[in-house]
N, C-alpha and C. Protein backbone atom coordinates (compact mmCIF):
# COMPACT_ATOMS: atom_id res chain seq x y z
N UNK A 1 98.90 105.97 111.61
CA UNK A 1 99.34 105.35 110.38
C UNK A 1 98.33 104.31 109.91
N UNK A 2 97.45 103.59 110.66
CA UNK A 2 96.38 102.34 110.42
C UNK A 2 95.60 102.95 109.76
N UNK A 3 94.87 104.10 110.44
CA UNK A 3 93.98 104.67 110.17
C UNK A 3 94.12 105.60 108.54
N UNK A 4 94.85 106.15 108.07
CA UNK A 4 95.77 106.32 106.86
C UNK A 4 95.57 105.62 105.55
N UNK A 5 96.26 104.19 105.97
CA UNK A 5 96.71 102.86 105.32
C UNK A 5 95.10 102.54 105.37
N UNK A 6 94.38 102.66 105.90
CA UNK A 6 92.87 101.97 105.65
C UNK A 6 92.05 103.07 104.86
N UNK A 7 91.99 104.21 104.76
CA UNK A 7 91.58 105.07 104.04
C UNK A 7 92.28 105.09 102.77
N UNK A 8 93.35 105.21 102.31
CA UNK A 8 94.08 104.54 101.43
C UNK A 8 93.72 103.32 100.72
N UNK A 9 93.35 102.20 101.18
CA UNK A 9 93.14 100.69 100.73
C UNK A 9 91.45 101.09 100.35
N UNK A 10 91.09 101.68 101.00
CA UNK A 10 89.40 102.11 100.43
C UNK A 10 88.93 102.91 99.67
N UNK A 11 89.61 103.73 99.11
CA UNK A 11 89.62 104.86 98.64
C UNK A 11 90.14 104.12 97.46
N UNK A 12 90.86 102.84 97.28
CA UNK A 12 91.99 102.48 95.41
C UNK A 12 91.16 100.98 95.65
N UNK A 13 90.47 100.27 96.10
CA UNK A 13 89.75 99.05 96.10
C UNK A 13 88.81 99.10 95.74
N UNK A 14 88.96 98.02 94.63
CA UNK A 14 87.10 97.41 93.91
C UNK A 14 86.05 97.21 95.33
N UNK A 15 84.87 97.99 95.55
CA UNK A 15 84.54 97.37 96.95
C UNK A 15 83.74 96.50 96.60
N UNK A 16 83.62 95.92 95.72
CA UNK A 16 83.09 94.41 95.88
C UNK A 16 84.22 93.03 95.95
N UNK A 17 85.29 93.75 96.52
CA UNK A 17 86.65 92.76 97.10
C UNK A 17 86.96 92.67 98.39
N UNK A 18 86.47 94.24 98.40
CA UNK A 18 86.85 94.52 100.35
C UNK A 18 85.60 94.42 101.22
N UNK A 19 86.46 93.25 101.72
CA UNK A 19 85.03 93.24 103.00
C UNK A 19 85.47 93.20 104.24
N UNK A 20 86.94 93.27 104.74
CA UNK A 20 87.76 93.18 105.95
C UNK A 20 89.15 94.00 105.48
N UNK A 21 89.22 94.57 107.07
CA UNK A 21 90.57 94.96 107.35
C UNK A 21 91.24 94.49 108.43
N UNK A 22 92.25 93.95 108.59
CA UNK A 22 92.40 93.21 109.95
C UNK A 22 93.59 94.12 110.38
N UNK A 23 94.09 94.96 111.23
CA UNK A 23 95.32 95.68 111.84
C UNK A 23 95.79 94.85 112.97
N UNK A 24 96.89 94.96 113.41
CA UNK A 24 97.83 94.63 114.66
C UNK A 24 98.50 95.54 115.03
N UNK A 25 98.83 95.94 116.58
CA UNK A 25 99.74 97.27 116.86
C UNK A 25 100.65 96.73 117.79
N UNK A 26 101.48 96.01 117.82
CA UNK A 26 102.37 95.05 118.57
C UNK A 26 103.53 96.17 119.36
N UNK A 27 102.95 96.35 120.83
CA UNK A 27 103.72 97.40 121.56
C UNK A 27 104.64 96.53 122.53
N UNK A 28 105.77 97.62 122.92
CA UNK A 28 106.43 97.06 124.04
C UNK A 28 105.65 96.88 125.41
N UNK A 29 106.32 95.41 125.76
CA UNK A 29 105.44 95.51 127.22
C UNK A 29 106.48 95.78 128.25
N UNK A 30 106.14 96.41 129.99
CA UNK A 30 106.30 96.25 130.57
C UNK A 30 107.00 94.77 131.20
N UNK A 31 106.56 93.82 131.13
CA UNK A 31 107.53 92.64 131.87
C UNK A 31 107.23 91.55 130.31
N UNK A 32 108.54 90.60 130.92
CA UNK A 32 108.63 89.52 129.58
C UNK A 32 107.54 88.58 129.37
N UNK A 33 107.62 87.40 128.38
CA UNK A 33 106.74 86.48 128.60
C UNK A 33 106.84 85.49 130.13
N UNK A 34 107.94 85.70 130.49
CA UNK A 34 108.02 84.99 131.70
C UNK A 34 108.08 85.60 132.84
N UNK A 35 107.83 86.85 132.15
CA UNK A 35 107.02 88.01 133.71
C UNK A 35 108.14 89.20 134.64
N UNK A 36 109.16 88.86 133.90
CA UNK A 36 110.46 89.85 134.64
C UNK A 36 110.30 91.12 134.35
N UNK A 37 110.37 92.41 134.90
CA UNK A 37 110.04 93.23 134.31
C UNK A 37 111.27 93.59 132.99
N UNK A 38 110.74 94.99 131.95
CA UNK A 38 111.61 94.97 130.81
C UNK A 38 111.73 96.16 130.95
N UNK A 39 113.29 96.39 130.90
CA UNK A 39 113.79 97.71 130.44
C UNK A 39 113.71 98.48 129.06
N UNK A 40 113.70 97.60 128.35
CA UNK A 40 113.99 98.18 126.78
C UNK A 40 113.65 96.95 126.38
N UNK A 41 113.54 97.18 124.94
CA UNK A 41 113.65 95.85 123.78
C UNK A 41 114.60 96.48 122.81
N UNK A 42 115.72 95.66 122.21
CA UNK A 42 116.31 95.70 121.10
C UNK A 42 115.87 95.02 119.76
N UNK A 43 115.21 95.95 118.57
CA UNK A 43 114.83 95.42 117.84
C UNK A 43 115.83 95.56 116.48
N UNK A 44 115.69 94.44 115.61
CA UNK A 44 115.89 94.81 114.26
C UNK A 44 115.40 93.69 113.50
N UNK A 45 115.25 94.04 112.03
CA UNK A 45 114.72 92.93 111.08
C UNK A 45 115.47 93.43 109.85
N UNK A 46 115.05 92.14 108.83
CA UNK A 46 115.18 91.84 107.63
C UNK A 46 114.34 92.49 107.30
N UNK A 47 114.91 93.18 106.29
CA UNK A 47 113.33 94.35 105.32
C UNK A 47 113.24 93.62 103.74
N UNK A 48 115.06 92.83 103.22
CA UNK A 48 114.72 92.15 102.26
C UNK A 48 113.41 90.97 102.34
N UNK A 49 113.50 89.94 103.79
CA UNK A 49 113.07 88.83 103.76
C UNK A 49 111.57 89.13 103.98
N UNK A 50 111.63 90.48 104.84
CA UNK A 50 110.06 90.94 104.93
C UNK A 50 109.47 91.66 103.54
N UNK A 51 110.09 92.16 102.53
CA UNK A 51 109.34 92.55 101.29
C UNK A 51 108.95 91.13 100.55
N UNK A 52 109.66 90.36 100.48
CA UNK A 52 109.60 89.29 99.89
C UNK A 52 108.64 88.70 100.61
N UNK A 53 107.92 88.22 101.79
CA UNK A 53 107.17 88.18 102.34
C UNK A 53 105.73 88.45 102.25
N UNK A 54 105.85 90.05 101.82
CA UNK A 54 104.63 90.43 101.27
C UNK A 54 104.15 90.55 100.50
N UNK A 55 105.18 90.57 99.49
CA UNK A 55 104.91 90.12 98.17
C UNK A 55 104.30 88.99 97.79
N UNK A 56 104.85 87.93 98.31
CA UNK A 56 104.35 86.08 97.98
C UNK A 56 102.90 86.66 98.40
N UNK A 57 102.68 86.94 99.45
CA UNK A 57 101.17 87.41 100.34
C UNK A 57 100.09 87.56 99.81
N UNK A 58 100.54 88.79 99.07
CA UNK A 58 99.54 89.83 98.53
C UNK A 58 98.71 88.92 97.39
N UNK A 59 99.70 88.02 96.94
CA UNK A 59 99.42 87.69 95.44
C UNK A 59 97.97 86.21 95.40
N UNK A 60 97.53 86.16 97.31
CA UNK A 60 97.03 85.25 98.07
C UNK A 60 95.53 85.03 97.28
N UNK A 61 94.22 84.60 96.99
CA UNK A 61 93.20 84.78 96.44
C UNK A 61 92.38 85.69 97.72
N UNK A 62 91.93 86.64 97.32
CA UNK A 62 91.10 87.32 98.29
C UNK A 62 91.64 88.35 99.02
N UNK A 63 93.21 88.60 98.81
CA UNK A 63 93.64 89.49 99.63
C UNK A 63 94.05 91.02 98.62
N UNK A 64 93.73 91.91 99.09
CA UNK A 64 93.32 93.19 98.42
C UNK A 64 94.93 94.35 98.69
N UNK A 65 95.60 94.26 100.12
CA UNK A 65 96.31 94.55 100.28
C UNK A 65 96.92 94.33 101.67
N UNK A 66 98.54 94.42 101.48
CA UNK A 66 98.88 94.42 103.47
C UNK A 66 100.12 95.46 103.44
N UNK A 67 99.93 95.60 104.53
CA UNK A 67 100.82 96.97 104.72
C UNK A 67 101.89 96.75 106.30
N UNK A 68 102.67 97.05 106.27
CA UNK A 68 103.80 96.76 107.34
C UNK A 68 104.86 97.66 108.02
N UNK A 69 104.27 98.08 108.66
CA UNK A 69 105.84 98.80 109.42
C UNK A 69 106.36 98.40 110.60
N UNK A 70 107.88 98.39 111.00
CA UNK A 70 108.41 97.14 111.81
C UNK A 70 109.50 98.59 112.40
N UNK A 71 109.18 99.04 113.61
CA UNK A 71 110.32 99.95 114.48
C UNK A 71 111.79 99.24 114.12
N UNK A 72 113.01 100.03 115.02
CA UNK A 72 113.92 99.33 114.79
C UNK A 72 114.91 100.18 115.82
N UNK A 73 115.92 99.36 116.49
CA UNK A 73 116.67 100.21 117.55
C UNK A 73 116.08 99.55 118.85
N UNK A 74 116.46 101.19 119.60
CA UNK A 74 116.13 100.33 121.11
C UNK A 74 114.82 101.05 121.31
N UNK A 75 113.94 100.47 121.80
CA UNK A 75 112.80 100.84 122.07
C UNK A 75 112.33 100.88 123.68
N UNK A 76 111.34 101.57 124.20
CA UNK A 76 110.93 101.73 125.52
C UNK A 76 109.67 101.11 125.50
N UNK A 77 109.43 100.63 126.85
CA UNK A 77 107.52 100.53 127.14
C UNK A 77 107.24 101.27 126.51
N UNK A 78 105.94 100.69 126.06
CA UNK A 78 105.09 101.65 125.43
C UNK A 78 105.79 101.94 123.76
N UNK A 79 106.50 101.60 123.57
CA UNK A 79 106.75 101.96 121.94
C UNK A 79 106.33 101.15 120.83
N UNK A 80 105.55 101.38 120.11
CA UNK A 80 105.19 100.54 119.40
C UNK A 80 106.48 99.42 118.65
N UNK A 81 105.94 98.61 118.28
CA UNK A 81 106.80 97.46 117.32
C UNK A 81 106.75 96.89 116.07
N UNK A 82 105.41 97.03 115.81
CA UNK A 82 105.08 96.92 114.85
C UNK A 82 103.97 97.27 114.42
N UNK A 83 103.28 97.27 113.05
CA UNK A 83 102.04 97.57 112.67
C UNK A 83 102.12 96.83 111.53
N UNK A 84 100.70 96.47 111.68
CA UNK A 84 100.26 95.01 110.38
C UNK A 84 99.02 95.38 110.10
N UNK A 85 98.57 95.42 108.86
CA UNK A 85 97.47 95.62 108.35
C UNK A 85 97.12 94.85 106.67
N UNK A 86 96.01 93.48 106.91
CA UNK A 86 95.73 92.86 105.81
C UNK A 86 94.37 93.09 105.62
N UNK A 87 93.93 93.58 104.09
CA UNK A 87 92.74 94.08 103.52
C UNK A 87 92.23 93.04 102.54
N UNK A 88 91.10 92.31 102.85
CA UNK A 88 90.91 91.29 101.78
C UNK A 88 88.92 91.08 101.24
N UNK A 89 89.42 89.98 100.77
CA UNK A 89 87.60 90.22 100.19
C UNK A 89 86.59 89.79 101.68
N UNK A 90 86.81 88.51 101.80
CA UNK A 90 86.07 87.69 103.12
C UNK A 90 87.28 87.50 104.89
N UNK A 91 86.37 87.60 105.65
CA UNK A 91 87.12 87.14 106.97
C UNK A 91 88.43 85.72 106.31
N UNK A 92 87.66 84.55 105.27
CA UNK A 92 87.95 83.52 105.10
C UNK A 92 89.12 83.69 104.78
N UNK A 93 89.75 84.59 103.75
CA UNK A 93 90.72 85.13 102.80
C UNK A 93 91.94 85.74 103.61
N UNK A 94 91.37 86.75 104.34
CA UNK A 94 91.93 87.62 105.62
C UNK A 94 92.75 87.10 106.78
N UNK A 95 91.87 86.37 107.61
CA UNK A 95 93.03 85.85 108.56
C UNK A 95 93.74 84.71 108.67
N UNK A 96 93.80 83.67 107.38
CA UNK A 96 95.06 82.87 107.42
C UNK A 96 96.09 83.81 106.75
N UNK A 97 96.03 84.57 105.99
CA UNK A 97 97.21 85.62 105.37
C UNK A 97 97.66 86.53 106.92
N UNK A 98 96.88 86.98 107.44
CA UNK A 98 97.26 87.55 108.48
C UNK A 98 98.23 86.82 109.65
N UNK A 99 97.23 85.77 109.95
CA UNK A 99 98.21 85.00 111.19
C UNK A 99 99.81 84.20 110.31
N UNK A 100 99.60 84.35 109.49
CA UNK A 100 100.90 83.32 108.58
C UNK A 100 101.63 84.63 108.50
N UNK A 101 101.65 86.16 108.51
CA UNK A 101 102.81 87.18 108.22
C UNK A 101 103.10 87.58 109.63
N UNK A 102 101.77 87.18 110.20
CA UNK A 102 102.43 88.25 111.84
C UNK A 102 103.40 86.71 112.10
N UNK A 103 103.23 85.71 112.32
CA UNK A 103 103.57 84.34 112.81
C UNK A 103 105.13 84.55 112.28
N UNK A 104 104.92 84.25 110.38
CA UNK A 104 106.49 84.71 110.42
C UNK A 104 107.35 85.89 110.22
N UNK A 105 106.68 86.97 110.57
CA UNK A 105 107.66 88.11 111.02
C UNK A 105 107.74 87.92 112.32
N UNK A 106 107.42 87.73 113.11
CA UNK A 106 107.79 87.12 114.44
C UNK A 106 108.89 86.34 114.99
N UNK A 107 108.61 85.03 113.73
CA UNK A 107 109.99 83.88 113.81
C UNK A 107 110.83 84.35 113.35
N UNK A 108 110.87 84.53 111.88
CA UNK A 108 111.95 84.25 111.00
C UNK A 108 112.41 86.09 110.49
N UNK A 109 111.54 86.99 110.66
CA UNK A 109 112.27 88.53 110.06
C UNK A 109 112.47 89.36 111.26
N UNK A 110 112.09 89.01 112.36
CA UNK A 110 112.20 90.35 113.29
C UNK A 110 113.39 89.57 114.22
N UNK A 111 114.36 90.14 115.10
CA UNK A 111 115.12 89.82 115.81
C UNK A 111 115.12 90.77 117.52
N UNK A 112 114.72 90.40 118.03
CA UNK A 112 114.50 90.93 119.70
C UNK A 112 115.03 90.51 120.37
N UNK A 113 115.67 91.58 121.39
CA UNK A 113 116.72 91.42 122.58
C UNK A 113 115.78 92.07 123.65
N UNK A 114 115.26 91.74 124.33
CA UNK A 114 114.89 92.33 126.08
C UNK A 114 115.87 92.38 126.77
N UNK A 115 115.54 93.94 127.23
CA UNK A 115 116.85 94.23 128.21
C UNK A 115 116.00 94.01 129.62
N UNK A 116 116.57 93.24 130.60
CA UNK A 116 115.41 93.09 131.50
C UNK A 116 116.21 93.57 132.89
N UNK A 117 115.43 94.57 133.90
CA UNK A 117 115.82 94.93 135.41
C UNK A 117 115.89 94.68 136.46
């Protein structure tokens, strides 16, 4: 799907805007942050609070496009969780938009339960 979404963003972009693509592939891990191992993760999110999200985003100086898909249900090791992808003119432009959507889809739109063994 990254790979897609970036051929896509290059293929409809002025390329004298695009000079970065930054992706994230946020998978399930094996044990928690505090190291227990994990059975599952229970995910779900806000898709209103996350469109709205990307919207404010997009509209950032320098940013060309971002793209988002967020699993949902119960998930296994190994299943992905998410995918993030911000397309902008400079690195400069790029990764404060980036770390500010992964940061708050993290806090405030995604909701996770670890089932732990």
């Amino acid at each position: 799907m990254i790979a897609a979404w970036m051929e896509e963003i290059k293929k409809k972009a002025d390329p004298e805007g695009l000079g970065m693509i930054l992706a994230h592939n946020g998978i399930v891990r094996g044990a928690s942050k505090s190291g227990e191992p994990v059975k599952q993760l229970n995910l779900s999110y806000d898709a209103d609070k996350l469109e709205k999200l990307v919207t404010e985003q997009k509209q950032k100086d320098g940013i060309v496009d971002i793209r988002v898909w967020i699993n949902n249900g119960e998930l296994r090791i190994g299943d992905d969780i998410m995918l993030l992808l911000v397309a902008g003119r400079f690195r400069t432009d790029v990764l404060p938009v980036f770390e500010f959507v992964l940061s708050t889809i993290k806090k405030e739109i995604v909701t996770e339960r670890e089932i732990v063994s």
